[in-house]
Structures are given as structure tokens and as C-alpha cells.
Protein backbone atom coordinates (compact mmCIF):
# COMPACT_ATOMS: atom_id res chain seq x y z
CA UNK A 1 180.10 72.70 -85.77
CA UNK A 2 176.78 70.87 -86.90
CA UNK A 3 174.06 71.56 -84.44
CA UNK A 4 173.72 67.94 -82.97
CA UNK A 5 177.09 68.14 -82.02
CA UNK A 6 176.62 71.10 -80.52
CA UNK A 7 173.83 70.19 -78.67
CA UNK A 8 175.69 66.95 -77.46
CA UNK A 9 178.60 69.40 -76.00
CA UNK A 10 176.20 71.54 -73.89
CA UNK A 11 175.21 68.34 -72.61
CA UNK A 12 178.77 66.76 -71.45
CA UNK A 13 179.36 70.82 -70.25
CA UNK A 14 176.80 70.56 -68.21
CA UNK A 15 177.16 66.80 -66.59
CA UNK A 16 180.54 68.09 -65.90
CA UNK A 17 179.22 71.13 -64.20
CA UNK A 18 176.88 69.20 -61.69
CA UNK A 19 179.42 66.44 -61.29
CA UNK A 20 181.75 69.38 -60.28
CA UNK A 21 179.27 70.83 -57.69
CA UNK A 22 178.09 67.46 -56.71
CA UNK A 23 181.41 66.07 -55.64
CA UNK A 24 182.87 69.33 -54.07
CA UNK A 25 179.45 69.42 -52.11
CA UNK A 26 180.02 65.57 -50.67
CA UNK A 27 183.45 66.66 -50.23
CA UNK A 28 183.10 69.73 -47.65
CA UNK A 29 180.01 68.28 -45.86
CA UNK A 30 180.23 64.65 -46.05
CA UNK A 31 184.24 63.67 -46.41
CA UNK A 32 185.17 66.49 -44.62
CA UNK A 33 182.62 68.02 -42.54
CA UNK A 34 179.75 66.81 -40.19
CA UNK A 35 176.87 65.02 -42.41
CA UNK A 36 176.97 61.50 -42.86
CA UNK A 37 175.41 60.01 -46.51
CA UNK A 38 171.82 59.47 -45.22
CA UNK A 39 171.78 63.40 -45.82
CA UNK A 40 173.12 62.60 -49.80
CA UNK A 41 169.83 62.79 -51.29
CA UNK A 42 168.24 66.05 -50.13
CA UNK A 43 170.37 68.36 -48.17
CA UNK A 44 174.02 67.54 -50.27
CA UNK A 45 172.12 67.25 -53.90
CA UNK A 46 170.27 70.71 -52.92
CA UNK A 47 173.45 72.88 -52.54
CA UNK A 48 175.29 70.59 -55.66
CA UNK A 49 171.60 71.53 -57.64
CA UNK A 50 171.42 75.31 -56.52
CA UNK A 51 175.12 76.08 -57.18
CA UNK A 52 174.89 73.93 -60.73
CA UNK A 53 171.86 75.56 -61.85
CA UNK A 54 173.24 78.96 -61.29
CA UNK A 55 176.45 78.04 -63.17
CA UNK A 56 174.26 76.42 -66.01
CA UNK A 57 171.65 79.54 -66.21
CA UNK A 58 174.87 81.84 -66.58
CA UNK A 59 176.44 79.77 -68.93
CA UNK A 60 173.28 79.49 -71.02
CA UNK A 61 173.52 83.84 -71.32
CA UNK A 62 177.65 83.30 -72.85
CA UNK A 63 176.71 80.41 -75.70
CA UNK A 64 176.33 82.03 -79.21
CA UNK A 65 174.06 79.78 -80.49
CA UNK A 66 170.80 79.79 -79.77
CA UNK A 67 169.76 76.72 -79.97
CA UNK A 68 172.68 75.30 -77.16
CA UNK A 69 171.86 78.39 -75.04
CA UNK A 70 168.11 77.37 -74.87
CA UNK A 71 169.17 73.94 -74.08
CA UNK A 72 171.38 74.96 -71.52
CA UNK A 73 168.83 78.03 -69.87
CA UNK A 74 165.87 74.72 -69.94
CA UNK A 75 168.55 72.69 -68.20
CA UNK A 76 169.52 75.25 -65.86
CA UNK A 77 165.48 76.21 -64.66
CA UNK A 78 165.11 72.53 -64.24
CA UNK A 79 167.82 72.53 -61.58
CA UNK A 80 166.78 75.29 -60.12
CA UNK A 81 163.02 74.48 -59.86
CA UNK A 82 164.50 71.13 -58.28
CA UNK A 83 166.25 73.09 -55.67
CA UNK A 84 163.38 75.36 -54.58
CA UNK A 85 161.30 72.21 -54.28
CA UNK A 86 164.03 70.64 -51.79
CA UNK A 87 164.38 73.60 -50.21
CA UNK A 88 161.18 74.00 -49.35
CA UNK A 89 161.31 70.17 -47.93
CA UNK A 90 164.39 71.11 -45.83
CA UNK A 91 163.35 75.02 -44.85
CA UNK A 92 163.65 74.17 -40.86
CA UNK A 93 165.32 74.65 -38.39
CA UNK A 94 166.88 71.29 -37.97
CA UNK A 95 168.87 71.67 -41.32
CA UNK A 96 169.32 75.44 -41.81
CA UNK A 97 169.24 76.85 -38.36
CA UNK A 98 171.01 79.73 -39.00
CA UNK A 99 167.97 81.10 -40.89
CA UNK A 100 166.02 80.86 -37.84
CA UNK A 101 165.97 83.25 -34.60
CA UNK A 102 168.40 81.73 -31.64
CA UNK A 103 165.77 82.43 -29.24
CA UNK A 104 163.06 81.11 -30.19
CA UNK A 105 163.83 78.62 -33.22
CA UNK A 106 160.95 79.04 -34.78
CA UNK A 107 161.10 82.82 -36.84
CA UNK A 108 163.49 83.57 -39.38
CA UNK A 109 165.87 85.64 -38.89
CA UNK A 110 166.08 89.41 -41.16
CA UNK A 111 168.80 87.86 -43.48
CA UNK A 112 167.14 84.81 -44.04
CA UNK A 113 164.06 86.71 -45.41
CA UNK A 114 165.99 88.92 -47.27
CA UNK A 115 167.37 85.45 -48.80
CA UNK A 116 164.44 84.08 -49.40
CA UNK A 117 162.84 87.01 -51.14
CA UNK A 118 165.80 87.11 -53.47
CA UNK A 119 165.57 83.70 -54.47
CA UNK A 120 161.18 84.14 -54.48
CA UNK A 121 162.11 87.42 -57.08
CA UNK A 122 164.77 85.19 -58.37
CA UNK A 123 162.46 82.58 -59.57
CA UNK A 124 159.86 85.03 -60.89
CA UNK A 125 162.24 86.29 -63.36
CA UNK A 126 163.14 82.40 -64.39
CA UNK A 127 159.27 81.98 -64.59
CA UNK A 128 159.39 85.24 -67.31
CA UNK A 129 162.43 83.53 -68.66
CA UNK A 130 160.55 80.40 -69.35
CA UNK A 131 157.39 82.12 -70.71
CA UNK A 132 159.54 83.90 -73.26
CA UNK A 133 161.13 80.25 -74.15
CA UNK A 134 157.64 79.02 -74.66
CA UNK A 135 156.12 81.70 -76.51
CA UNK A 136 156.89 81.48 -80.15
CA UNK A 137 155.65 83.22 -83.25
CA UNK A 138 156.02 81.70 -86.74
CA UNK A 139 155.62 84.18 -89.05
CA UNK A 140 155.75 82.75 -93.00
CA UNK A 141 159.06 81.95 -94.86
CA UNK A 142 160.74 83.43 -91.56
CA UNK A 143 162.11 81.22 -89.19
CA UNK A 144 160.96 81.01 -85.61
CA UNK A 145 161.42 83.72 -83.27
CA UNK A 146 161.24 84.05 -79.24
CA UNK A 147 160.56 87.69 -78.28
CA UNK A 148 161.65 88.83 -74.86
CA UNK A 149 159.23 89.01 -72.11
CA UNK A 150 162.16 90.34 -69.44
CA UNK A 151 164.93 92.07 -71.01
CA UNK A 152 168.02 91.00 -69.86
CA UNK A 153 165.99 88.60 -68.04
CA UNK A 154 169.05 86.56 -67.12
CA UNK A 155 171.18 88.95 -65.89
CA UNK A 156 168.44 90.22 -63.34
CA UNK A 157 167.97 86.52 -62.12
CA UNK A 158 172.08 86.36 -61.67
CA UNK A 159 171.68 89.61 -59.53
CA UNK A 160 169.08 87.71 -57.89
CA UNK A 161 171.05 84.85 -57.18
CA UNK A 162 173.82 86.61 -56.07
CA UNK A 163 171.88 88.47 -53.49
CA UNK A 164 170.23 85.06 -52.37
CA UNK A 165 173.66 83.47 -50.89
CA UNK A 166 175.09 86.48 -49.71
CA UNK A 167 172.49 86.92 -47.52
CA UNK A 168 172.86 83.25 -46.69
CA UNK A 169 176.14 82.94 -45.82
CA UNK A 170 177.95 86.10 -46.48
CA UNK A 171 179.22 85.99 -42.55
CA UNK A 172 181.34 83.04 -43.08
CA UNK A 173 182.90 83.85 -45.91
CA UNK A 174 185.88 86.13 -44.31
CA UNK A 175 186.39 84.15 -41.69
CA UNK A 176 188.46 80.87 -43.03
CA UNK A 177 188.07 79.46 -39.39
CA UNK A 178 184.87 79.05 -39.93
CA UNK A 179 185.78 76.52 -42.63
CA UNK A 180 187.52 74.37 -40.16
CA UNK A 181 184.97 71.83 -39.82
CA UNK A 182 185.08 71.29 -43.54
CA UNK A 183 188.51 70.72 -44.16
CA UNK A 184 189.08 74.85 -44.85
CA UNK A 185 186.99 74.11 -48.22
CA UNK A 186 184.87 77.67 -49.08
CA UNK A 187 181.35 78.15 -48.55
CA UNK A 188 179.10 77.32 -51.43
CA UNK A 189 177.65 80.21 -50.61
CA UNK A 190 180.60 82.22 -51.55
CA UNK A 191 181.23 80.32 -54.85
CA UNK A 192 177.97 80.47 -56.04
CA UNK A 193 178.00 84.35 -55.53
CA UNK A 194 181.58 84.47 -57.82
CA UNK A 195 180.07 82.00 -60.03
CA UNK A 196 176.97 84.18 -60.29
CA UNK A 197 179.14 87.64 -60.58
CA UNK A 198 181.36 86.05 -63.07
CA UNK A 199 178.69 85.12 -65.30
CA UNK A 200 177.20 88.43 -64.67
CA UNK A 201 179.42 90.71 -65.70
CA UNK A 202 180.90 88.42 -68.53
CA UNK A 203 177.11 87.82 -70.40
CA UNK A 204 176.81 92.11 -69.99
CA UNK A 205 179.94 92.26 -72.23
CA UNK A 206 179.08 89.56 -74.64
CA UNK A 207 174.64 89.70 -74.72
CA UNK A 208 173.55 89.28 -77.86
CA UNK A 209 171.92 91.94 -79.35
């Protein structure tokens, strides 16, 4: 497979992996649940962004080429560094109350600062990631190299991730009555945890060496 065509596969992989997130995330809280579309272009696109980044960083850890799995890890951070912008946008009580103390409003709660600092240590390691994507050394008749700067830099910011939603919204996930409001559809929360386990365990079997 000649490396254009490679490159223009991660591409369609990953349309198809935001489309995925970004429909299923209109469909449990907009067609199903409470929201109405005013709440499309921050509050749905952040959970279709968070869960679509996460699937596209883990998928980026799986490709055997390096070339596609740079393009997918750069697509990846740039989903996720649009999320945690958003996020901090719509970190209030108004649209994530649950984060926030019932009797007062206005402190967060222990699990949502556990979350939080997940997805803070989270980012730091995609920060390192990026670094080590930036950072090049040509040495002569040799072709470009990309030394690590966080071994197994991915896999940390999967455990990361994981830890980030199930703080979030593990309470929900083992109660399906809880999922009545949106037509008994799962928690993103939850599938973003499988996606990120999946992809965990899978890139530990196949990392390149």
C-alpha cells in the first residue's frame, strides 16, 4: 500500500470515527434525551470530540506504519485539545452539575476532581507525546528519527483517560434505569472507558518495539 493511500485511509478511518461518536452523541442527548440542538455546538460536539479523540489516540498506538500512526496521534491531540478547550467553556454547574456539591453548587465534588486531575495528567502526557512528535534528529544518510520523550507515552494517557470518565460517570453505568431518559442508550462515559481499555490492552500486545 503506497503511502498516500495510506495516509488517505487514516483519514476516511477517522471521519468515520467522529461521525460515529458525533451521531450516537445527538442520538442519546438530543433525539432521545433532554437537550434540544441549540446545545449541538458545544456541549453534544464536546462528548462526540472527547470520546473520538480517545478512539483516534488509541488507534494511532495499533497502526504499523509510522507515518499513518503520526497522522492519526496529530489528529487525535487536536480533538482532544478541542475538548479541554470546550470543557473548560462548559465546566459549570448549569451543564455538568453532577461535578458540583448539591449543597452549595458552587465546589466540586471529590470525584469530579479526581476527574479532572486525570484528564489535567492526561493532557500532560499528550503534551510529552507531542514534544516527542516535534523533536526530530536528522542524522546523515539516515532517515529521520523521533526519539521518545515518554515511553509508552500513549498507553499512560489511555490509563489516563480511562480514569477520567470513570470518575465521571462510573455511577450510572450499572444502573440501565438511569439510561431511561436517553432511550436506554449507554453512557459515553462508559464507552469511552471500553474504548480506552480496548485500545489499551490491544497497543501493549502489539507496541512496536
Amino acid at each position: 500500500m503506497g503511502k498516500q493511500i495510506e495516509n488517505d485511509f487514516v483519514l476516511k478511518y477517522v471521519a468515520m470515527i467522529f461521525a460515529t461518536c458525533f451521531v450516537y452523541s445527538n442520538l442519546r442527548y438530543v433525539v432521545f434525551g433532554p437537550e434540544d440542538g441549540t446545545h449541538v455546538p458545544l456541549f453534544i460536539m464536546n462528548k462526540a470530540l472527547s470520546w473520538s479523540g480517545l478512539a483516534t489516540i488509541g488507534l494511532s498506538k495499533v497502526l504499523r506504519q509510522d507515518e499513518t500512526s503520526r497522522i492519526a496521534g496529530l489528529l487525535g491531540a487536536l480533538m482532544i485539545g478541542m475538548h479541554v478547550v470546550i470543557s473548560f467553556i462548559v465546566l459549570r454547574p448549569e451543564y455538568l452539575g453532577k461535578f458540583f456539591s448539591s449543597a452549595d453548587g458552587m465546589r466540586m465534588t471529590w470525584k469530579g476532581e479526581v476527574s479532572i486531575l486525570a484528564g489535567v495528567l492526561g493532557l500532560a502526557c499528550l503534551t510529552c507525546l507531542l514534544w516527542n512528535t516535534a523533536t526530530v534528529y536528522k542524522k546523515a544518510n539516515q532517515s529521520i528519527r523521533i526519539r521518545s520523550v515518554l515511553p509508552r507515552g500513549v498507553d499512560i494517557l489511555l490509563f489516563c483517560a480511562t480514569l477520567h470518565v470513570a470518575f465521571m460517570g462510573w455511577d450510572e453505568w450499572f444502573e440501565p434505569t438511569k439510561w431511561a431518559d436517553f432511550g436506554y442508550l449507554p453512557p459515553i462515559t462508559m464507552l469511552s472507558f471500553l474504548t480506552g481499555v480496548i485500545f489499551l490492552f490491544t497497543s501493549c500486545s502489539s507496541s512496536k518495539t
